[in-house]
PDB file of N, CA and C in Angstrom:
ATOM      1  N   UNK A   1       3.975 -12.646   0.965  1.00  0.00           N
ATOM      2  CA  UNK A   1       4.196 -11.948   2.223  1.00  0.00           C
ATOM      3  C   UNK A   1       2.887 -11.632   2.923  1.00  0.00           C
ATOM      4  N   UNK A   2       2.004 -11.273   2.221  1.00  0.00           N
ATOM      5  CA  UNK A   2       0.218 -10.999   2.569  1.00  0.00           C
ATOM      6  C   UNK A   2      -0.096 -11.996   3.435  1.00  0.00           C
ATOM      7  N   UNK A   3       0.358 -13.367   3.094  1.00  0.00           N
ATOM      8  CA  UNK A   3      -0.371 -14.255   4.040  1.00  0.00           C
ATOM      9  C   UNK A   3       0.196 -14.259   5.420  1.00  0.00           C
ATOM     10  N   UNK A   4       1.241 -14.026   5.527  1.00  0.00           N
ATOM     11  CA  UNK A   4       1.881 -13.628   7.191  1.00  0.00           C
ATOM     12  C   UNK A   4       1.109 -12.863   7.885  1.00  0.00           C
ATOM     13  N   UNK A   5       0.881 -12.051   7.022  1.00  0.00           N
ATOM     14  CA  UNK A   5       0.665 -10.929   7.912  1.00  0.00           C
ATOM     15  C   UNK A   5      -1.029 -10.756   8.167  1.00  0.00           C
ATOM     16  N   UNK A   6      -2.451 -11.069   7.346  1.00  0.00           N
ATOM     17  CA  UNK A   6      -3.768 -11.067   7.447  1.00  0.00           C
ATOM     18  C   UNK A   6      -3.949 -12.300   8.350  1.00  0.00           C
ATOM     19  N   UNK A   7      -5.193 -12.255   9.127  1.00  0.00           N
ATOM     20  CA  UNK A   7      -5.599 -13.575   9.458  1.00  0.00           C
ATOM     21  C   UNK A   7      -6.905 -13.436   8.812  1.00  0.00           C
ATOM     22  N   UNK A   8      -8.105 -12.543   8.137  1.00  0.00           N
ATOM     23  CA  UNK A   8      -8.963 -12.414   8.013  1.00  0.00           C
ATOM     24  C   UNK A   8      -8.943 -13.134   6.514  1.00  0.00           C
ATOM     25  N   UNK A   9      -9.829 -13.918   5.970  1.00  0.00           N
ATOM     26  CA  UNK A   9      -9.352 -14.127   4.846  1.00  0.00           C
ATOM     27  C   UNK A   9      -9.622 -13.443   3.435  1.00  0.00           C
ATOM     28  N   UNK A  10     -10.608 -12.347   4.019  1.00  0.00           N
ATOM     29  CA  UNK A  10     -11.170 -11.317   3.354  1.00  0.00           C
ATOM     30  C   UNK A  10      -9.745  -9.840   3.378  1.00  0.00           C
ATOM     31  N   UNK A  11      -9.531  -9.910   3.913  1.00  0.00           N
ATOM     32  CA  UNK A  11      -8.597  -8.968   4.265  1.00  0.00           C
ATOM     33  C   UNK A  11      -7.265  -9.491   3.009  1.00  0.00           C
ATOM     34  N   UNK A  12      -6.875 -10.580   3.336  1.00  0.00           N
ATOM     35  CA  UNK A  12      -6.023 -11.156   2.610  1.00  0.00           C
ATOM     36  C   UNK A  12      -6.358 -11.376   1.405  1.00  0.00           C
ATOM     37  N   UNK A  13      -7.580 -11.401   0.499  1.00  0.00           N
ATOM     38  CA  UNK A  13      -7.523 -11.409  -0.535  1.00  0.00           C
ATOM     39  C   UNK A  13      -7.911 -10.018  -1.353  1.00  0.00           C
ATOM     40  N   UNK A  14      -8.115  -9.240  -0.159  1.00  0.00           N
ATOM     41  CA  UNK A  14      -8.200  -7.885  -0.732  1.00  0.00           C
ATOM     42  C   UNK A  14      -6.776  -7.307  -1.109  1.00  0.00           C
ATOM     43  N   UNK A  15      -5.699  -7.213  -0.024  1.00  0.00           N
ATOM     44  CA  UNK A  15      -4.456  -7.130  -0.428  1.00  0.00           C
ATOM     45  C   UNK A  15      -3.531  -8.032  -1.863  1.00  0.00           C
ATOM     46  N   UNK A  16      -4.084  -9.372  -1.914  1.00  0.00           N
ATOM     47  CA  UNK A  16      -3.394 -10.226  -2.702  1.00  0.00           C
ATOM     48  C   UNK A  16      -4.089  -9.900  -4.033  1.00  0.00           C
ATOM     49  N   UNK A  17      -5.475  -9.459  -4.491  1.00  0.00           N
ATOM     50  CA  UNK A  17      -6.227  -9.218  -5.364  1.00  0.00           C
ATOM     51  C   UNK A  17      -5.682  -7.634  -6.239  1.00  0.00           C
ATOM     52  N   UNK A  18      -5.316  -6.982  -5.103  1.00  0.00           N
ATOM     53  CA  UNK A  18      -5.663  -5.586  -5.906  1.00  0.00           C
ATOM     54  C   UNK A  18      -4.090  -5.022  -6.509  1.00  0.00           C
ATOM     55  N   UNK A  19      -3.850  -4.400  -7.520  1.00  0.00           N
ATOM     56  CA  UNK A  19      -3.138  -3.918  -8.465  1.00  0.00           C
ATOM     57  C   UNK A  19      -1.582  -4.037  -7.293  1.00  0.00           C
ATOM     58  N   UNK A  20      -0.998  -4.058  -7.968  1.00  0.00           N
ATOM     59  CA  UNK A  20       0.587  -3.628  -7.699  1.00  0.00           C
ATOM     60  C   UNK A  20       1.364  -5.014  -6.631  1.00  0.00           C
ATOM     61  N   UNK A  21       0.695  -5.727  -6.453  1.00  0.00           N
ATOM     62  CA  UNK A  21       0.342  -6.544  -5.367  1.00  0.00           C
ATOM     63  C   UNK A  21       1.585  -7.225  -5.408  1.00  0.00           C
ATOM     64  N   UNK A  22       2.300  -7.694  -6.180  1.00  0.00           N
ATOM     65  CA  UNK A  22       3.771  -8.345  -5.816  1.00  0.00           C
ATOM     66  C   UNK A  22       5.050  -7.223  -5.151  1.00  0.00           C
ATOM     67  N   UNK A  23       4.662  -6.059  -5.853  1.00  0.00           N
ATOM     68  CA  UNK A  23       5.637  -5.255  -5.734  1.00  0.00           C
ATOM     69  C   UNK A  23       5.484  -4.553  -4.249  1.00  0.00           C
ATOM     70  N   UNK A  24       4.128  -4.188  -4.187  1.00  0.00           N
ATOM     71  CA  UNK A  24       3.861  -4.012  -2.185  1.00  0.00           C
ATOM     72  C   UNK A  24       3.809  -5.219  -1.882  1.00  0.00           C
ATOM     73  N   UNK A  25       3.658  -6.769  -1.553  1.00  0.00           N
ATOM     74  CA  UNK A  25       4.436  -7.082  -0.811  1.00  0.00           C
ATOM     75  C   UNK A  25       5.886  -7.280  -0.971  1.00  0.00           C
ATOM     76  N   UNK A  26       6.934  -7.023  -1.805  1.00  0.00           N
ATOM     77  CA  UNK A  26       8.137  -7.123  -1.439  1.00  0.00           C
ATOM     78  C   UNK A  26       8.382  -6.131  -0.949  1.00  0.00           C
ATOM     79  N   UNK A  27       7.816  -4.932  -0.747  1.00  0.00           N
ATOM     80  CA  UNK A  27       8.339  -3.724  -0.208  1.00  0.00           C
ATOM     81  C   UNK A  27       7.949  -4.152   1.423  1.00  0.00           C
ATOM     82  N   UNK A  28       6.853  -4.616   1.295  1.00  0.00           N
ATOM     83  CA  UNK A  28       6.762  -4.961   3.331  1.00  0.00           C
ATOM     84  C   UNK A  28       7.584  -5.846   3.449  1.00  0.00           C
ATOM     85  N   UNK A  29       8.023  -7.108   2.638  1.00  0.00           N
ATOM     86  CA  UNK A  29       8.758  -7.959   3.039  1.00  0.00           C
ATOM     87  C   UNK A  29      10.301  -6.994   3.088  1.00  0.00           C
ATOM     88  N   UNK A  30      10.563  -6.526   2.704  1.00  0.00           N
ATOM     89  CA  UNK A  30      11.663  -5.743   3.191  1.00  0.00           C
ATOM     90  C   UNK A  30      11.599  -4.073   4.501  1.00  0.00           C
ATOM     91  N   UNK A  31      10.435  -4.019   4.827  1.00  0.00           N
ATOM     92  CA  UNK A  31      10.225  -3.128   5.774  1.00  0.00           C
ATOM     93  C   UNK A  31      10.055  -4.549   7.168  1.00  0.00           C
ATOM     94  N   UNK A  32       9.555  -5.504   6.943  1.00  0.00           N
ATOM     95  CA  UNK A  32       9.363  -6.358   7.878  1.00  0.00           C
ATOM     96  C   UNK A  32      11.333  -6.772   8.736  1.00  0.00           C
ATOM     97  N   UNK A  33      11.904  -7.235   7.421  1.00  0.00           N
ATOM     98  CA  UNK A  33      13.398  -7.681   7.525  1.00  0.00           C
ATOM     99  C   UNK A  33      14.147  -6.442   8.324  1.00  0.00           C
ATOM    100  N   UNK A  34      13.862  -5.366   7.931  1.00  0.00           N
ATOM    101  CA  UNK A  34      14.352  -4.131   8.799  1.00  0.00           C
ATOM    102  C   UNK A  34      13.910  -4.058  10.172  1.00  0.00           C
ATOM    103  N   UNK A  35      12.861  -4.654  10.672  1.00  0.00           N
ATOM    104  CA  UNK A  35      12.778  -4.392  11.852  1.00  0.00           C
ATOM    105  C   UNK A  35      11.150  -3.356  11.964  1.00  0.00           C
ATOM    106  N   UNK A  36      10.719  -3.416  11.275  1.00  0.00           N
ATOM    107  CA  UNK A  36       9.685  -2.263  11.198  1.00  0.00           C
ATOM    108  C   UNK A  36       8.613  -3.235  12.301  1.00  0.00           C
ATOM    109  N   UNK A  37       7.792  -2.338  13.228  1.00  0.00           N
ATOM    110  CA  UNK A  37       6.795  -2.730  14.084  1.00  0.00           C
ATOM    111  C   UNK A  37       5.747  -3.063  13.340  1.00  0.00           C
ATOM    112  N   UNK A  38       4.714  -4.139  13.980  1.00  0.00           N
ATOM    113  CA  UNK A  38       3.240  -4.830  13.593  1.00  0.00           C
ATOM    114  C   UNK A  38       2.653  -3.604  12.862  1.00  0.00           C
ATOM    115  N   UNK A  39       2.559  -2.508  13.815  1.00  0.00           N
ATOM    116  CA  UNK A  39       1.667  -0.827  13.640  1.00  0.00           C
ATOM    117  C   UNK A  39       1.842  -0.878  12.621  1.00  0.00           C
ATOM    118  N   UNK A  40       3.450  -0.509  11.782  1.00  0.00           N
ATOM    119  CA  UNK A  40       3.752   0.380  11.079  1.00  0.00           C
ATOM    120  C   UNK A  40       3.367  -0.506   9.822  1.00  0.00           C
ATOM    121  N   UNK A  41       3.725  -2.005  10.180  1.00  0.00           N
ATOM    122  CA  UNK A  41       3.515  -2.838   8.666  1.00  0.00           C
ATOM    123  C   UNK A  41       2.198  -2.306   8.266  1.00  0.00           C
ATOM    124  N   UNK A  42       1.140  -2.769   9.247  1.00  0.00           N
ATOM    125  CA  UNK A  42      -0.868  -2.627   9.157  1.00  0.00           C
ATOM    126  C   UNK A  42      -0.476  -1.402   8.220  1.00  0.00           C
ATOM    127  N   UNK A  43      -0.232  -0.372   8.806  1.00  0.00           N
ATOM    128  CA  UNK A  43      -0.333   1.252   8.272  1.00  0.00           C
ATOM    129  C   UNK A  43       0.222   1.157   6.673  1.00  0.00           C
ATOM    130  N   UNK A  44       1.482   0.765   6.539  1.00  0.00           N
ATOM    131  CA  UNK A  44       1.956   0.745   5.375  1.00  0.00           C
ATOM    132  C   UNK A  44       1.183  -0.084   4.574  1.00  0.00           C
ATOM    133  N   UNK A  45       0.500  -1.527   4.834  1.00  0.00           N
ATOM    134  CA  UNK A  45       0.014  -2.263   3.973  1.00  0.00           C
ATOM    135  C   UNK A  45      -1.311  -1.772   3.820  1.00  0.00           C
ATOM    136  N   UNK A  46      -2.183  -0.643   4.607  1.00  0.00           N
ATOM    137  CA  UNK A  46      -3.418   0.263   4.405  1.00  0.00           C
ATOM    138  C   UNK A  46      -2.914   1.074   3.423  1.00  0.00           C
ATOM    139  N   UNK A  47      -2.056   2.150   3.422  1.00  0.00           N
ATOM    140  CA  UNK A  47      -1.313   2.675   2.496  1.00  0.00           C
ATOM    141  C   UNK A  47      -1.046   3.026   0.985  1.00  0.00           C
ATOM    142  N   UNK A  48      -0.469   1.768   1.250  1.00  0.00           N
ATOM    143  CA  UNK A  48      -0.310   1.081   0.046  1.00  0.00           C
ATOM    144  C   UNK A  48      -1.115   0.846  -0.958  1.00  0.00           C
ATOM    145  N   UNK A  49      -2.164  -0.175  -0.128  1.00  0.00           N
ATOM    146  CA  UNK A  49      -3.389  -0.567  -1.207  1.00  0.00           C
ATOM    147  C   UNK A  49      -4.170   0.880  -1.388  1.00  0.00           C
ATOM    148  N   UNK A  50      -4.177   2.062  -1.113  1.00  0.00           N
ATOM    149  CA  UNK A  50      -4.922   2.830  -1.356  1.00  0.00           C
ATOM    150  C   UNK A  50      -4.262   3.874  -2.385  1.00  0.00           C
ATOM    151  N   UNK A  51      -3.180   3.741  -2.494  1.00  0.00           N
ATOM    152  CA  UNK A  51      -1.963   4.205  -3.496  1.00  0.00           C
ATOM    153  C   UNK A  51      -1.907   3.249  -4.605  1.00  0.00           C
ATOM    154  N   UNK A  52      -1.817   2.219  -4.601  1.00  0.00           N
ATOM    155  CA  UNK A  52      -2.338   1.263  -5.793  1.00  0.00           C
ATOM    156  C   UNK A  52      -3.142   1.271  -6.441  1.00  0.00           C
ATOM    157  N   UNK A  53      -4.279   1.263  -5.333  1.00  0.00           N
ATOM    158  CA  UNK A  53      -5.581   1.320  -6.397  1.00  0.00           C
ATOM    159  C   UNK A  53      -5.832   2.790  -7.039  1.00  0.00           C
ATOM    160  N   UNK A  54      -5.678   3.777  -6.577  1.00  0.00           N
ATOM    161  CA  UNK A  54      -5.278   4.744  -7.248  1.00  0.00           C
ATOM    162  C   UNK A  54      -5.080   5.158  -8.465  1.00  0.00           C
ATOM    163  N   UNK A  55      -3.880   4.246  -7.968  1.00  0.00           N
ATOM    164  CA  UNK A  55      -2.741   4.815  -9.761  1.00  0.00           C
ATOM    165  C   UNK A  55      -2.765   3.716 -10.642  1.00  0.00           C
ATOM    166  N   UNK A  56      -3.865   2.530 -10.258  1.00  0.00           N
ATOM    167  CA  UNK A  56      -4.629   1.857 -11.333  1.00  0.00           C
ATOM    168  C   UNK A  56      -5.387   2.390 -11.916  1.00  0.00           C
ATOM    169  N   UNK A  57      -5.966   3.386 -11.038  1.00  0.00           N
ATOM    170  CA  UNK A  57      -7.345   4.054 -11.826  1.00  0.00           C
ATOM    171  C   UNK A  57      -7.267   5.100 -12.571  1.00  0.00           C
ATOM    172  N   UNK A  58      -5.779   5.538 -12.075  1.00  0.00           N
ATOM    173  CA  UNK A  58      -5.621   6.744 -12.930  1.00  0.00           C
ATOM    174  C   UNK A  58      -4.591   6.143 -14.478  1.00  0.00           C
ATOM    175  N   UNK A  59      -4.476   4.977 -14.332  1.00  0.00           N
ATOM    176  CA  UNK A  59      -3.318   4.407 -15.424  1.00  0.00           C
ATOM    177  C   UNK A  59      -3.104   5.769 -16.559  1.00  0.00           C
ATOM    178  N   UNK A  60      -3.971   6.254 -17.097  1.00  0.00           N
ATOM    179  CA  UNK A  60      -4.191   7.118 -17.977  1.00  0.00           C
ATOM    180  C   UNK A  60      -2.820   8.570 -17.212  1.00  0.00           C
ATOM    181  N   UNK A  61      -2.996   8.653 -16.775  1.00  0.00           N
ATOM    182  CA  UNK A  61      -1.935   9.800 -16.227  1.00  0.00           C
ATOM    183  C   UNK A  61      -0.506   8.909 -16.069  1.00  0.00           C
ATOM    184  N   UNK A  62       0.955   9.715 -15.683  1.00  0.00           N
ATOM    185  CA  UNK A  62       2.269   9.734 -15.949  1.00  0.00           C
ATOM    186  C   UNK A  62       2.378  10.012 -14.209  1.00  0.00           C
ATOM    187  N   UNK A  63       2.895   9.113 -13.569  1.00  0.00           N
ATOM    188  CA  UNK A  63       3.043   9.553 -11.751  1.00  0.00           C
ATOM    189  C   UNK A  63       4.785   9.890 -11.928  1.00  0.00           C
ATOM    190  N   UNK A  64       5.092  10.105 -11.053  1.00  0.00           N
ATOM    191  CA  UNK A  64       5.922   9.861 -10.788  1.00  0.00           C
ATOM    192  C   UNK A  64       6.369  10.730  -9.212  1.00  0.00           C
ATOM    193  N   UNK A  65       7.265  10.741  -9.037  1.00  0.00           N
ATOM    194  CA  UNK A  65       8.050  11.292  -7.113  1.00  0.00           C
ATOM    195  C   UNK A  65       6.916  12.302  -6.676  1.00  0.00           C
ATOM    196  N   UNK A  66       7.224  13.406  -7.167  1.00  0.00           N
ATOM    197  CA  UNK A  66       6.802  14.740  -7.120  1.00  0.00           C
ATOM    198  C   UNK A  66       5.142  14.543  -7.362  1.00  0.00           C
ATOM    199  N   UNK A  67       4.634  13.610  -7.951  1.00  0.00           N
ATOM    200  CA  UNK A  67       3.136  13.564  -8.275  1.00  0.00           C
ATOM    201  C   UNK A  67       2.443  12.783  -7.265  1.00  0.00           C
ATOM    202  N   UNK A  68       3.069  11.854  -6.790  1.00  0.00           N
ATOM    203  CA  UNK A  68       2.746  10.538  -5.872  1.00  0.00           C
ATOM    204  C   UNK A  68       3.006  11.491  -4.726  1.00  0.00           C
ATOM    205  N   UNK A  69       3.556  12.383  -4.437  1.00  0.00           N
ATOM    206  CA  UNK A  69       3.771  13.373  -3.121  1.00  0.00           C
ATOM    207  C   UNK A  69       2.712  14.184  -2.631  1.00  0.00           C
ATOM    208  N   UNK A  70       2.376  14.719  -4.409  1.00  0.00           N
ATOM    209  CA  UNK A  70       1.108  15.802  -3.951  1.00  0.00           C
ATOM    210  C   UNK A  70      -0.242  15.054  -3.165  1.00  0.00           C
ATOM    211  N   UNK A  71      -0.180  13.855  -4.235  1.00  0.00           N
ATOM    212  CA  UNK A  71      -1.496  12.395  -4.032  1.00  0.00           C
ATOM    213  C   UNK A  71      -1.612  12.598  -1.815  1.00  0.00           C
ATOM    214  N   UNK A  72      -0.507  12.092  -2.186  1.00  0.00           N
ATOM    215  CA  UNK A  72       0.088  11.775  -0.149  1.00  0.00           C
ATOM    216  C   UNK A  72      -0.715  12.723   0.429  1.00  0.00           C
ATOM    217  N   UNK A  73       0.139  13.913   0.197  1.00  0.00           N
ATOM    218  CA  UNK A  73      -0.337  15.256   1.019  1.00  0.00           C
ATOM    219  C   UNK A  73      -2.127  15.405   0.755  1.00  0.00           C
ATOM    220  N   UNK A  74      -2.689  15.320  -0.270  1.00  0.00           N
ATOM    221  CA  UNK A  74      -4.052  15.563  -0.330  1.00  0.00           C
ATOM    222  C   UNK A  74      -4.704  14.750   0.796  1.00  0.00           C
ATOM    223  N   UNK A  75      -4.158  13.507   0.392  1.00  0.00           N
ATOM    224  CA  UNK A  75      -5.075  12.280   1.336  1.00  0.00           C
ATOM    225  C   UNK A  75      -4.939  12.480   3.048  1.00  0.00           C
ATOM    226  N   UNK A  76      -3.629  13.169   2.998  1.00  0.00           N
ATOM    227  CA  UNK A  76      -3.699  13.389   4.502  1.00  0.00           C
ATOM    228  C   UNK A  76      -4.497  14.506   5.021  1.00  0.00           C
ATOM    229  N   UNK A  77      -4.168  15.671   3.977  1.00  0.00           N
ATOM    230  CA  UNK A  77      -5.300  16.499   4.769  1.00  0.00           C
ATOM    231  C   UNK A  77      -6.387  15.942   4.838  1.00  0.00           C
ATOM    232  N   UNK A  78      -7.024  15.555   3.420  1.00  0.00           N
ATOM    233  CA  UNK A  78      -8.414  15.185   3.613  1.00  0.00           C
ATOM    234  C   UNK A  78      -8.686  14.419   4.927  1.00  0.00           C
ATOM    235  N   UNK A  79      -7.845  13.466   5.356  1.00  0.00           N
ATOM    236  CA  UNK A  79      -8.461  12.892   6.889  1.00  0.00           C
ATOM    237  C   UNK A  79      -8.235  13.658   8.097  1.00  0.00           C
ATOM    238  N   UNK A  80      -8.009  14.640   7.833  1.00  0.00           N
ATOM    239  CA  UNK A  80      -8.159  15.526   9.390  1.00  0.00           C
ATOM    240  C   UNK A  80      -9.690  16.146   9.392  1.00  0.00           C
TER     241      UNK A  80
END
């Protein structure tokens, strides 16, 4: 699904390279099939890879709903 969507080819192998990588793209390939806008894919597939690589790095810890929520909320404040 990565290759649809990058034209950069650096870009595209950053997405296709890094952890979780089949499972985010079937999740865009099914946000794409819904109808989701160019914006929202970019955003989600930024997202994503930054939530991946993540919870590669943290492998050592147990995520789950409620943990992956708090993750969210931190990262957003932090960018204001």
């Amino acid at each position: 699904m990565f290759d649809g969507l990058f034209t950069s080819a650096r870009a595209l192998a950053r997405h296709q390279d890094a952890p979780f990588a089949e499972e985010r793209s079937r999740y865009i390939k099914h946000c794409v099939e819904r109808g989701a806008t160019a914006l929202t894919i970019a955003l989600k597939c930024r997202e994503l890879l930054w939530a991946a690589r993540l919870i590669d790095g943290q492998s050592r810890l147990v995520f789950n709903k409620e943990g992956l929520h708090v993750l969210a909320v931190r990262r957003s404040v932090g960018q204001r």
